[in-house]
Protein backbone atom coordinates (compact mmCIF):
# COMPACT_ATOMS: atom_id res chain seq x y z
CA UNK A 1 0.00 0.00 0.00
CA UNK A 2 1.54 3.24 -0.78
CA UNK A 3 0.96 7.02 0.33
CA UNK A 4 0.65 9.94 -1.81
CA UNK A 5 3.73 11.35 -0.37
CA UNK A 6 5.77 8.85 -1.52
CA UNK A 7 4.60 9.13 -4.93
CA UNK A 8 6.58 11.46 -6.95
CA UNK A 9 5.08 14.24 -8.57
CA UNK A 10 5.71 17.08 -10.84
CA UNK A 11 6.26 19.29 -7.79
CA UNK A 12 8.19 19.09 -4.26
CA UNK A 13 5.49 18.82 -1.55
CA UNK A 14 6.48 18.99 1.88
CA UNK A 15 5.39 15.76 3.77
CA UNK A 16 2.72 16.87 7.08
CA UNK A 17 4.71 16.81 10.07
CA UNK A 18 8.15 17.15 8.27
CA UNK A 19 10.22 20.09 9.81
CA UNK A 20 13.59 19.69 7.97
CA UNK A 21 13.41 22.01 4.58
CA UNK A 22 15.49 21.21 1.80
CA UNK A 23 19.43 22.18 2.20
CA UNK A 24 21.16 24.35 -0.88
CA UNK A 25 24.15 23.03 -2.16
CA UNK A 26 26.22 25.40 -0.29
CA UNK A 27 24.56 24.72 3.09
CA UNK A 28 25.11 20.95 2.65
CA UNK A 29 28.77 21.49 1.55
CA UNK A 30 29.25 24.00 4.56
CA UNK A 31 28.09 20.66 7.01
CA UNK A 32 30.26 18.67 5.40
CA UNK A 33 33.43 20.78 5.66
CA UNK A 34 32.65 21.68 9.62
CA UNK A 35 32.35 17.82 9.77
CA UNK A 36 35.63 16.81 7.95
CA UNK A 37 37.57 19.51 10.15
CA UNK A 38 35.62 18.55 13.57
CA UNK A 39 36.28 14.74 13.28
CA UNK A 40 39.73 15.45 11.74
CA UNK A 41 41.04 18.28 13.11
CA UNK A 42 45.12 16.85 12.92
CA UNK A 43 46.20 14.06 11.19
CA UNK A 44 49.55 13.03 10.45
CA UNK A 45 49.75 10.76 7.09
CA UNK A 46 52.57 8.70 5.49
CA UNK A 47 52.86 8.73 1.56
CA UNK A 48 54.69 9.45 -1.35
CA UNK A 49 54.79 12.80 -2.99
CA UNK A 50 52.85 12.97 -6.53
CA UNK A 51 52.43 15.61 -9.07
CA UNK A 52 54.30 18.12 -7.07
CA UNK A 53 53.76 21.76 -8.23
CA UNK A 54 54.76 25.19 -6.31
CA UNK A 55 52.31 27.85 -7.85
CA UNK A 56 53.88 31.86 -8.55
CA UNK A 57 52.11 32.71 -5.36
CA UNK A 58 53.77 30.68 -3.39
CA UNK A 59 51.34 27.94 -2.42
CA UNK A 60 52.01 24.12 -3.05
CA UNK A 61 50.12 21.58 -4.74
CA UNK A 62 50.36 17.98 -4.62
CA UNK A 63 49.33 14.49 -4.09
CA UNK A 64 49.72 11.59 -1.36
CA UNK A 65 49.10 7.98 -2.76
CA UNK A 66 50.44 5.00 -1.41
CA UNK A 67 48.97 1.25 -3.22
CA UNK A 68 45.30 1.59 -2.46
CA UNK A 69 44.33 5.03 -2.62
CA UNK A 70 45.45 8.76 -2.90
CA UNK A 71 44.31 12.15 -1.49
CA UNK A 72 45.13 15.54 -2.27
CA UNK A 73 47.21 18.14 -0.78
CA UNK A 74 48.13 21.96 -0.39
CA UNK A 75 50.92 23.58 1.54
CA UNK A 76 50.64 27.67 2.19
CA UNK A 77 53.22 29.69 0.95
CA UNK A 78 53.90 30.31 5.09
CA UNK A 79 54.82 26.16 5.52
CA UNK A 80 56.26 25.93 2.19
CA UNK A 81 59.64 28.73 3.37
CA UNK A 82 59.89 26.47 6.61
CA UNK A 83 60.76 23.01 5.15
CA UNK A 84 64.16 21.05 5.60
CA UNK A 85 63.98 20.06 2.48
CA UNK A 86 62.60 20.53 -1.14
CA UNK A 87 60.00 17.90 -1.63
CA UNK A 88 60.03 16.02 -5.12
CA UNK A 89 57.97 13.50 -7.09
CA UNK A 90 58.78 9.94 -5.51
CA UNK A 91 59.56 10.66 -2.16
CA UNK A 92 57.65 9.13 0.78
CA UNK A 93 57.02 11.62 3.38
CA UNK A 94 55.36 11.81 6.85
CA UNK A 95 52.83 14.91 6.33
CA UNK A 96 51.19 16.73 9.33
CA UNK A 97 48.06 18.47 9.23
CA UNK A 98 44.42 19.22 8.99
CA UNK A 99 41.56 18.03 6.85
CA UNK A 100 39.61 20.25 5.42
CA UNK A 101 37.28 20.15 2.05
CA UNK A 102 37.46 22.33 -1.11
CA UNK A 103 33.51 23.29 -1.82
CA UNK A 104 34.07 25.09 -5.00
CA UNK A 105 34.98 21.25 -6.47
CA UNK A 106 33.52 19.00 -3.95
CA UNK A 107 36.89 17.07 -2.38
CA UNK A 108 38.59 17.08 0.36
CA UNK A 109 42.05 17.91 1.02
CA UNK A 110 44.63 17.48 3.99
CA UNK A 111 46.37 21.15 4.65
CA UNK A 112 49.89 20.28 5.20
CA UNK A 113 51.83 22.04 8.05
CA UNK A 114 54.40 19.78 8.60
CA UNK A 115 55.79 17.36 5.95
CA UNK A 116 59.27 15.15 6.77
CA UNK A 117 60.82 12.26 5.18
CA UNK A 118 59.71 9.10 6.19
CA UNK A 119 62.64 7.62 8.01
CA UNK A 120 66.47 7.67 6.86
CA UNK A 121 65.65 4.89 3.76
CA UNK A 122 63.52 7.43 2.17
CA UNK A 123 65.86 10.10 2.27
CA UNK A 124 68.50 7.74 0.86
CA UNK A 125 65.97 6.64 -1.86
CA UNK A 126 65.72 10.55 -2.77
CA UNK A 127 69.33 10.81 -2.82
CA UNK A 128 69.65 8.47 -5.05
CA UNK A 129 67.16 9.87 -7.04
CA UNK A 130 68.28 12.94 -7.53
CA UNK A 131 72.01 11.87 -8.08
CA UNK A 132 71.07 9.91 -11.00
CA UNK A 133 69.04 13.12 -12.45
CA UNK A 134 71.45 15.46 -11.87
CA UNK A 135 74.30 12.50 -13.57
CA UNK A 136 71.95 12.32 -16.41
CA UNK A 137 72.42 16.05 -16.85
CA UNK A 138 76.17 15.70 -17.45
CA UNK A 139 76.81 17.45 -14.04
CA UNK A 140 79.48 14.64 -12.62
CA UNK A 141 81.01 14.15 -16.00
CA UNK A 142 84.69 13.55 -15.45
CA UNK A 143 85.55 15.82 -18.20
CA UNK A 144 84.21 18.91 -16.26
CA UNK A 145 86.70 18.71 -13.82
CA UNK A 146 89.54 20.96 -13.81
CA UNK A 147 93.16 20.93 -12.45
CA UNK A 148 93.64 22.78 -9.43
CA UNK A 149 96.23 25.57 -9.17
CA UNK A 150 99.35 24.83 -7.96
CA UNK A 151 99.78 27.79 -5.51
CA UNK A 152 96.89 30.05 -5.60
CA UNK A 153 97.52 33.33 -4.36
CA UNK A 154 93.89 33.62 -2.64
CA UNK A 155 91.49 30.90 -1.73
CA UNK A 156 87.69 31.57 -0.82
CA UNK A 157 86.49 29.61 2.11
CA UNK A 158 82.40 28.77 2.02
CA UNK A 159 81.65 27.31 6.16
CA UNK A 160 80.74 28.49 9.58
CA UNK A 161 82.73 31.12 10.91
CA UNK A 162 82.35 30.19 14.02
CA UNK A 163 82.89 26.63 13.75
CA UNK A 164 86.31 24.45 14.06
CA UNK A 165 86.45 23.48 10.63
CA UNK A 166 87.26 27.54 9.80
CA UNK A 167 90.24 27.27 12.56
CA UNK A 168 92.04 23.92 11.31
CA UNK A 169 92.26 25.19 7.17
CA UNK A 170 93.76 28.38 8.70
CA UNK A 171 95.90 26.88 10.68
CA UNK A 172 96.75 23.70 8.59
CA UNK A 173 97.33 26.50 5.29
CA UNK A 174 99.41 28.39 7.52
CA UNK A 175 101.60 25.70 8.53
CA UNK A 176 102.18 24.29 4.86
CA UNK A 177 102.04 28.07 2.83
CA UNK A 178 100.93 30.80 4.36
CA UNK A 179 97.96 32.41 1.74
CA UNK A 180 94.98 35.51 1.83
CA UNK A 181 92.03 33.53 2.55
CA UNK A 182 88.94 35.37 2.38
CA UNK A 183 85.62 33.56 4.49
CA UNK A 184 82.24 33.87 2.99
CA UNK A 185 80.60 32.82 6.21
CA UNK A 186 77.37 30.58 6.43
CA UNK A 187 75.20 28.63 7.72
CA UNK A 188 76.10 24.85 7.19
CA UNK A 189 72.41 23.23 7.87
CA UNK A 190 68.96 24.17 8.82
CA UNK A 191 66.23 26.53 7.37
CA UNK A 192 67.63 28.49 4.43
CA UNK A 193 71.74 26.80 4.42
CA UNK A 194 71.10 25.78 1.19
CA UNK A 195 70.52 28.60 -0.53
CA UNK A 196 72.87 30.89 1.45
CA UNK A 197 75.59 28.36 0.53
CA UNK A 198 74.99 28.36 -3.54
CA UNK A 199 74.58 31.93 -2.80
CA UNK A 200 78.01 31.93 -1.44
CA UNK A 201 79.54 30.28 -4.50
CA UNK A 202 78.19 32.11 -6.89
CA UNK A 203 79.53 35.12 -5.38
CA UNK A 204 83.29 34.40 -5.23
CA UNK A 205 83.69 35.14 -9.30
CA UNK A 206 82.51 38.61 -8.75
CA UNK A 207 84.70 39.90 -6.32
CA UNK A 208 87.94 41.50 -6.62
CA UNK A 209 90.53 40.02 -6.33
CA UNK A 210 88.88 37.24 -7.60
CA UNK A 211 90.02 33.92 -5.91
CA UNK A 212 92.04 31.03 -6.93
CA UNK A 213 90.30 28.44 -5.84
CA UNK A 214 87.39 27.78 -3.20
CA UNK A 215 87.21 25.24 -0.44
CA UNK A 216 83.76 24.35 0.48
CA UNK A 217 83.57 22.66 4.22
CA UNK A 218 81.70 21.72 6.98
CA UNK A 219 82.47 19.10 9.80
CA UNK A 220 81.09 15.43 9.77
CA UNK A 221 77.11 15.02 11.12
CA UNK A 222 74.32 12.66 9.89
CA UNK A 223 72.71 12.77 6.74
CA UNK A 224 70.30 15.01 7.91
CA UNK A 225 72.75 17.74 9.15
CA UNK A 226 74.56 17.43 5.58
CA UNK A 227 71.39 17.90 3.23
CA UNK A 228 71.91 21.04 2.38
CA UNK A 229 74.55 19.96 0.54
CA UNK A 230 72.41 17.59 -1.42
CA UNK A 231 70.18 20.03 -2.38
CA UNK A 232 69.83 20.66 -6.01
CA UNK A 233 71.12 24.44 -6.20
CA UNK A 234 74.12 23.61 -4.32
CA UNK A 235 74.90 21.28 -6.55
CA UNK A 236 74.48 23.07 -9.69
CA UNK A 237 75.91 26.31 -8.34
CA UNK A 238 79.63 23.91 -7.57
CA UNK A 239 78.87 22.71 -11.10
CA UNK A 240 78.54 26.17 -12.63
CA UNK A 241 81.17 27.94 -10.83
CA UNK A 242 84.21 29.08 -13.21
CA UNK A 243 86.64 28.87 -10.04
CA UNK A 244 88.49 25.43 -9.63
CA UNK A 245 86.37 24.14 -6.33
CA UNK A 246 87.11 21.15 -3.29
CA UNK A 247 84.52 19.52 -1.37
CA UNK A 248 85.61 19.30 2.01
CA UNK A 249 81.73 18.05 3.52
CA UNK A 250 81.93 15.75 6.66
CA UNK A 251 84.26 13.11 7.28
CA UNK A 252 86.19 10.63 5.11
CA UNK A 253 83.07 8.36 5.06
CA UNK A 254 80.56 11.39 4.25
CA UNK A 255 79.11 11.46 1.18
CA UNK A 256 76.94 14.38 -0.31
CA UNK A 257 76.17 15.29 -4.13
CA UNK A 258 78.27 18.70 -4.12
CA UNK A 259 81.11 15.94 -3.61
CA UNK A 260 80.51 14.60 -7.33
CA UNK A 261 80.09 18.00 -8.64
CA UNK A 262 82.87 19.59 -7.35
CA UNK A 263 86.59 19.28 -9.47
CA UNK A 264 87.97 17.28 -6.33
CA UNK A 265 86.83 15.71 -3.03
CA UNK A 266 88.88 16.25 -0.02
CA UNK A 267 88.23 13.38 3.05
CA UNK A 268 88.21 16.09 5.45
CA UNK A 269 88.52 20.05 5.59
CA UNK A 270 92.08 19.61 7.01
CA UNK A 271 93.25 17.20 3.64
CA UNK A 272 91.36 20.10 1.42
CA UNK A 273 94.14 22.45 2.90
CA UNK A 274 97.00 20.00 2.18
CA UNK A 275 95.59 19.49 -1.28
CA UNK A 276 95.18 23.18 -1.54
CA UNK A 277 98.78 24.32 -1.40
CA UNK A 278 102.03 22.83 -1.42
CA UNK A 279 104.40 22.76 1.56
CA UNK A 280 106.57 26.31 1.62
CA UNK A 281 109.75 24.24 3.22
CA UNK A 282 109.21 20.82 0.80
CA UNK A 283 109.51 23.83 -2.15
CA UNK A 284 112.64 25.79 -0.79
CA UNK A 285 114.07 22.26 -0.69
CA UNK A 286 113.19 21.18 -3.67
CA UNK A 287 114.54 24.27 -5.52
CA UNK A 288 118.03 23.59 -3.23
CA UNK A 289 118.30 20.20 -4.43
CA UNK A 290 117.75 21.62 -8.27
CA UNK A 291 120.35 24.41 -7.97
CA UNK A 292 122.88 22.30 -6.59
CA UNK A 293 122.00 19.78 -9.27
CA UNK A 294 122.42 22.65 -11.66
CA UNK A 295 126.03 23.39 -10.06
CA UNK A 296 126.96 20.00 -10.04
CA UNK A 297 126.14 19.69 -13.94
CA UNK A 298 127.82 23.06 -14.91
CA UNK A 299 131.46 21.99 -13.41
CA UNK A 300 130.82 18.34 -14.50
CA UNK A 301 130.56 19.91 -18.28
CA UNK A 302 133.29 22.66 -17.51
CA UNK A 303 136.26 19.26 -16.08
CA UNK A 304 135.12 17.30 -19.08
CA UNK A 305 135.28 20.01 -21.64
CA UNK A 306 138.70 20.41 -19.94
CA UNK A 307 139.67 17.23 -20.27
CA UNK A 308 138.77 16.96 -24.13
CA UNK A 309 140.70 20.14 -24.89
CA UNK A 310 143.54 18.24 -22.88
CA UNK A 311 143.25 15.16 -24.94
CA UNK A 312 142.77 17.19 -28.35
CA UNK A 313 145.74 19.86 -27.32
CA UNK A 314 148.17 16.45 -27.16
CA UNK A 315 147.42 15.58 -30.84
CA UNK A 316 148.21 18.77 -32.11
CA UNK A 317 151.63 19.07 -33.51
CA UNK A 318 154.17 21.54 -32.04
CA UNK A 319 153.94 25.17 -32.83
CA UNK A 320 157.32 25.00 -34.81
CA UNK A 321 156.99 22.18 -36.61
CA UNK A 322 153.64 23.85 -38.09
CA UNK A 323 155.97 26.95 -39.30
CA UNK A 324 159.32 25.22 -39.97
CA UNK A 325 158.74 24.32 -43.84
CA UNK A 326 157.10 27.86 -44.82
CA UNK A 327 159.88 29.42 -42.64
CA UNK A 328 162.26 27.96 -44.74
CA UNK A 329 160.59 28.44 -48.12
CA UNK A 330 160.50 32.00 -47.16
CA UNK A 331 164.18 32.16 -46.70
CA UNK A 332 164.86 30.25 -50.26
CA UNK A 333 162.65 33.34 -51.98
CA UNK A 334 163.97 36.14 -50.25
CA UNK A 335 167.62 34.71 -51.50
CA UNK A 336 166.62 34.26 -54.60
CA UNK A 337 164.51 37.95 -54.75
CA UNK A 338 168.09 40.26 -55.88
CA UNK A 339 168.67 37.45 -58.40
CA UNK A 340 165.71 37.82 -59.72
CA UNK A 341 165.34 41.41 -60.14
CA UNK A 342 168.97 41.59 -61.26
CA UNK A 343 168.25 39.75 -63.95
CA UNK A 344 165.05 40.75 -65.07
CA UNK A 345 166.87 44.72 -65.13
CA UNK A 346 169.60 43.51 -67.20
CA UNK A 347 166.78 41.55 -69.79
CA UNK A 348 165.24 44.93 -70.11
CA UNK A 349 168.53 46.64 -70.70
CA UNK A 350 168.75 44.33 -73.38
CA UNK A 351 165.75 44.75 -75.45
CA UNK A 352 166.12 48.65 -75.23
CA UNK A 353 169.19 47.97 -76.92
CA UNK A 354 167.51 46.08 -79.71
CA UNK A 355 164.93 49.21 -80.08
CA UNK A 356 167.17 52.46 -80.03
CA UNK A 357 168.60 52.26 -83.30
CA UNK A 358 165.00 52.32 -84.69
CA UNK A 359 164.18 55.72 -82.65
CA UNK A 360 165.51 58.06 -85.05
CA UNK A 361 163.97 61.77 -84.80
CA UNK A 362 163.75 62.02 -88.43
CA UNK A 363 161.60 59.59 -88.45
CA UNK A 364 159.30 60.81 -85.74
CA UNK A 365 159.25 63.94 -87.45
CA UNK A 366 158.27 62.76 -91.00
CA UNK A 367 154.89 60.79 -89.10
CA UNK A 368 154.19 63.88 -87.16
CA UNK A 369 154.29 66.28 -90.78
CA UNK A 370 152.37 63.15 -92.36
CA UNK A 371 149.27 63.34 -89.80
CA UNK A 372 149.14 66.85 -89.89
CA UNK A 373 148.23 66.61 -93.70
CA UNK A 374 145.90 64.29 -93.17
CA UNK A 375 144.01 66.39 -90.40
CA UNK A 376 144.20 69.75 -92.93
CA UNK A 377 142.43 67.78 -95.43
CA UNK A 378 139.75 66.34 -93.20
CA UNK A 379 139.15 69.85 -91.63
CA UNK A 380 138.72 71.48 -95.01
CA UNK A 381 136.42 68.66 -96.61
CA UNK A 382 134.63 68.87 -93.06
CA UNK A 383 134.14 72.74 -93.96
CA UNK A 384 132.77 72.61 -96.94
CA UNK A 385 130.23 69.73 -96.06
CA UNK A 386 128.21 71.40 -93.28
CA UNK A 387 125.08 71.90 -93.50
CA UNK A 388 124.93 75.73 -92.99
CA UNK A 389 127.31 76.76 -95.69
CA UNK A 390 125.02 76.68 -98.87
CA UNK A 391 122.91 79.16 -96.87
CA UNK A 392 125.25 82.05 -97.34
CA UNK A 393 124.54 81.32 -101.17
CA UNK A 394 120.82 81.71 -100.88
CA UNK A 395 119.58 78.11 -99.46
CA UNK A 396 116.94 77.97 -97.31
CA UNK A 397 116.94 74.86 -94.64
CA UNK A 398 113.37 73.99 -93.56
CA UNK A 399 112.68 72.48 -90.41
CA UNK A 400 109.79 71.58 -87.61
CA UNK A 401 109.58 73.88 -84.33
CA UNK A 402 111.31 70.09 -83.02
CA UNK A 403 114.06 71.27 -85.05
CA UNK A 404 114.25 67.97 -87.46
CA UNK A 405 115.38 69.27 -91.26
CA UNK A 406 112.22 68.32 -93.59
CA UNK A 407 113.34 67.70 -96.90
CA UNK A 408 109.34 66.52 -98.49
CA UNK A 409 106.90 68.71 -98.91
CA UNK A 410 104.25 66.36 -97.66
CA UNK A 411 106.11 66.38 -94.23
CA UNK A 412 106.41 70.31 -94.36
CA UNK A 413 102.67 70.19 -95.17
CA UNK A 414 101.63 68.46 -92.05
CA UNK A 415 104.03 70.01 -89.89
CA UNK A 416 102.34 73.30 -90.47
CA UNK A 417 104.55 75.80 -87.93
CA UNK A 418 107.86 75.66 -89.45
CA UNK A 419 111.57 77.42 -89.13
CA UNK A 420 113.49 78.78 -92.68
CA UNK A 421 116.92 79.27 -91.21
CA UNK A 422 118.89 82.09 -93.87
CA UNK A 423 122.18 82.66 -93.97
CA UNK A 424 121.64 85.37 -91.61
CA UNK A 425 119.11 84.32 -89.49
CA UNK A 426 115.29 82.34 -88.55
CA UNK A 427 111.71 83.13 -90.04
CA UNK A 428 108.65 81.25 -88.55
CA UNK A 429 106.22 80.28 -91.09
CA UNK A 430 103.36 78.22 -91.97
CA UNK A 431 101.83 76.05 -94.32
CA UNK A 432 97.98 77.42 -93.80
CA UNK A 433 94.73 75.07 -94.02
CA UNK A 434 95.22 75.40 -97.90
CA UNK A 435 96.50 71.78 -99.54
CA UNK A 436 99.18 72.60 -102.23
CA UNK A 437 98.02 71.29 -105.93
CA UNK A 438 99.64 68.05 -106.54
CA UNK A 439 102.46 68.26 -109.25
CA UNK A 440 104.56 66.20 -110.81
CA UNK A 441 107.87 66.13 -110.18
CA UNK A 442 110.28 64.89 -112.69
CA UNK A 443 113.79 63.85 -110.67
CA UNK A 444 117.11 64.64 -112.28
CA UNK A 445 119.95 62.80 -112.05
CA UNK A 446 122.38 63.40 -109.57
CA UNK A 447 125.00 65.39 -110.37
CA UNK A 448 128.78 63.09 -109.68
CA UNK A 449 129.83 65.61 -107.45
CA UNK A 450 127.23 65.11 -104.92
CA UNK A 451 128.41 61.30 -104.42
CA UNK A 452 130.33 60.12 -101.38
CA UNK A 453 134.11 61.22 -101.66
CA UNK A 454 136.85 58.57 -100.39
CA UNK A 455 137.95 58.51 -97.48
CA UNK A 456 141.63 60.96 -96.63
CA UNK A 457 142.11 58.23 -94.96
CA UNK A 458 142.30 55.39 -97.12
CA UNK A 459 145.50 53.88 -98.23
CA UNK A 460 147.16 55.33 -94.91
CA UNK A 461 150.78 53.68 -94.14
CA UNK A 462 150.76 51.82 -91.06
């Protein structure tokens, strides 16, 4: 049997007796938040981080999940400045907290104000982790590493200042080679180490002077008072610096990512100051040894040059014996020298003899009177063949204002500015624009006394 109330309808009725209206969303979603938060007001929950995500403002967003199930998560931007460490995708945490719900997309949420690693094997499984990104990356490559300076002149220290790790690289650099050191002091662990200490390193290569090298230290502790030195900016700021760096983090057995990023790991702050500089009084040493070496060599050359110029002086023949046969070839010419000349005087002598009779001044006389002819004759012929005398008898020599004779009319013609040189003197003239007629010119034959004469010369007794 049924009852009208219970039979839907087209419209809501309110059942007779019922005093519980209908809820709006927002009222109902109100209830359920007050009831989340009153029944869970803290909770502490262990999972593994998922989908992590910090947001520009600050506030972080993630996921816990273990095998079963998952819930969501949110960290204020407040929590998020006061973790120990920076959460990542795959590690398992212990997360402390309040439940709450999100009405705007019905779920509900923890509010994280506490969040730690879940015991020391997750922290070592997030080690490991992010060694084998940061590997990946090239970061540890063995060819990044450089060679350290064999005596820097200033080394940059990144530790406590007040801690003893400070005191024993002092002391232990002042013992082997006294050096500046400048401290960039720092907090090794806790809130905010991290960052101060890649802060620290990336500061060295600005200031003046710039250091040598840098020793980055800290004194041994657990793992947890060494993670800032496993944090990711660390790492990449030892990676990234341009100054030759040692890890010096913990003791020998002390492990920490800046180790593998860094161009050399020292066991302990003290062995990064041995590794750092040499030992002043093994060097003066060292450069004794080499200069007596250098001594020793320089007279060991000088006795046996000595003793081969000894050995090479014996072979040599005596001084006289070198000198003896040219000393006595130059006595046999100097004795035979007044010979010589005596006879070569009286050869001469000799041959004048032979010549005199044929020096007669007659003779010289007659060749004398006969060249003197001769040179009349050639003066006189030379007289009457230069080319100015036929002027005097009314000849006219044309020539160019070059002063070359023309003897063609064509050529006088086209050298239009000409000379007439008289007997008595030059007229310019010219030939003017106007082409002579062409006439015919009959040639005569030439006379026989215009040909070429004999020589004077010709016939002439040797």
């Amino acid at each position: 049997m049924s009852f009208p109330e219970d039979t839907p309808g087209l419209l809501a009725q309110t059942a007779g007796g019922d005093n519980s209206p209908p809820l709006t969303v927002a009222e109902l979603a109100g209830a359920v938040k007050r009831a989340v938060e009153a029944g869970f007001g803290r909770v502490r929950v262990r999972g593994e981080i998922s989908g992590w995500k910090r947001h520009s403002s600050g506030h972080c967003y993630f996921t816990l999940k273990d095998d079963e199930a998952c819930i969501d998560a949110v960290i204020w931007r407040s929590g998020a400045t006061t973790l120990a460490f920076r959460p990542e995708d795959g590690a398992e945490v212990i997360a402390t907290g309040r439940m709450t719900t999100y009405p705007g997309r019905s779920k509900y949420q923890i509010v994280v104000e506490r969040m730690e690693l879940a015991g020391e094997g997750a922290l070592m499984a997030l080690l490991e982790r992010r060694r084998r990104a940061l590997a990946a990356e090239g970061l540890f490559a063995a060819e990044r590493k450089r060679r350290l300076p064999f005596m820097p002149r200033v080394i940059g220290v990144v530790t406590s200042p007040t801690g003893a790790v400070i005191r024993d690289i002092l002391h232990r650099l002042e013992d082997r080679c006294p050096t500046h050191v400048v401290v960039w002091p720092v907090p090794v662990q806790g809130e905010g180490a991290a960052a101060r200490i890649a802060a620290a390193i990336r500061g060295f290569p600005a200031m003046s002077p710039r250091p040598d090298l840098l020793i980055v230290a800290r004194g041994g502790g657990s793992i947890e008072d060494l993670w800032a030195f496993n944090e990711e900016e660390v790492v990449r700021a030892a990676a990234e610096c341009p100054i030759p760096l040692i890890s010096a983090v913990g003791h020998e057995t002390d492990t920490t990512l800046i180790d593998h990023a860094a161009d050399l790991r020292a066991p302990t702050p003290t062995a990064a100051a041995e590794l750092a500089v040499p030992v002043r009084a093994e060097l003066r040493a060292q450069l004794d040894d080499l200069l007596a070496r250098k001594r020793r060599c320089l007279q060991r050359r000088a006795d046996l040059a000595r003793e081969r110029l000894a050995l090479t002086a014996c072979r040599w023949p005596q001084a006289d014996g070198l000198l003896d046969v040219r000393q006595q070839r130059l006595d046999e010419v100097a004795a035979r020298l007044p010979r010589a000349l005596t006879a070569r005087t009286h050869k001469g002598e000799a041959a004048m003899n032979l010549v005199a009779p044929r020096l007669q001044p007659s003779l010289i006389a007659q060749r004398i009177a006969r060249s003197a002819e001769r040179l009349q004759a050639a003066w006189k012929m030379a007289e009457l063949v230069h080319p100015e005398r036929p002027l005097s008898r009314g000849f006219v020599r044309v020539t160019d204002r070059a002063g070359r004779t023309l003897t063609r009319a064509a050529d006088a013609r086209s050298a239009r500015d000409l000379s007439l040189h008289f007997g008595d003197g030059r007229v310019e003239a010219s030939t003017g624009d106007i082409a002579a007629p062409q006439r015919r010119v009959e040639r005569r034959p030439r006379p026989s006394y215009l040909n070429p004469q004999p020589s004077l010369f010709d016939g002439e007794e040797a």
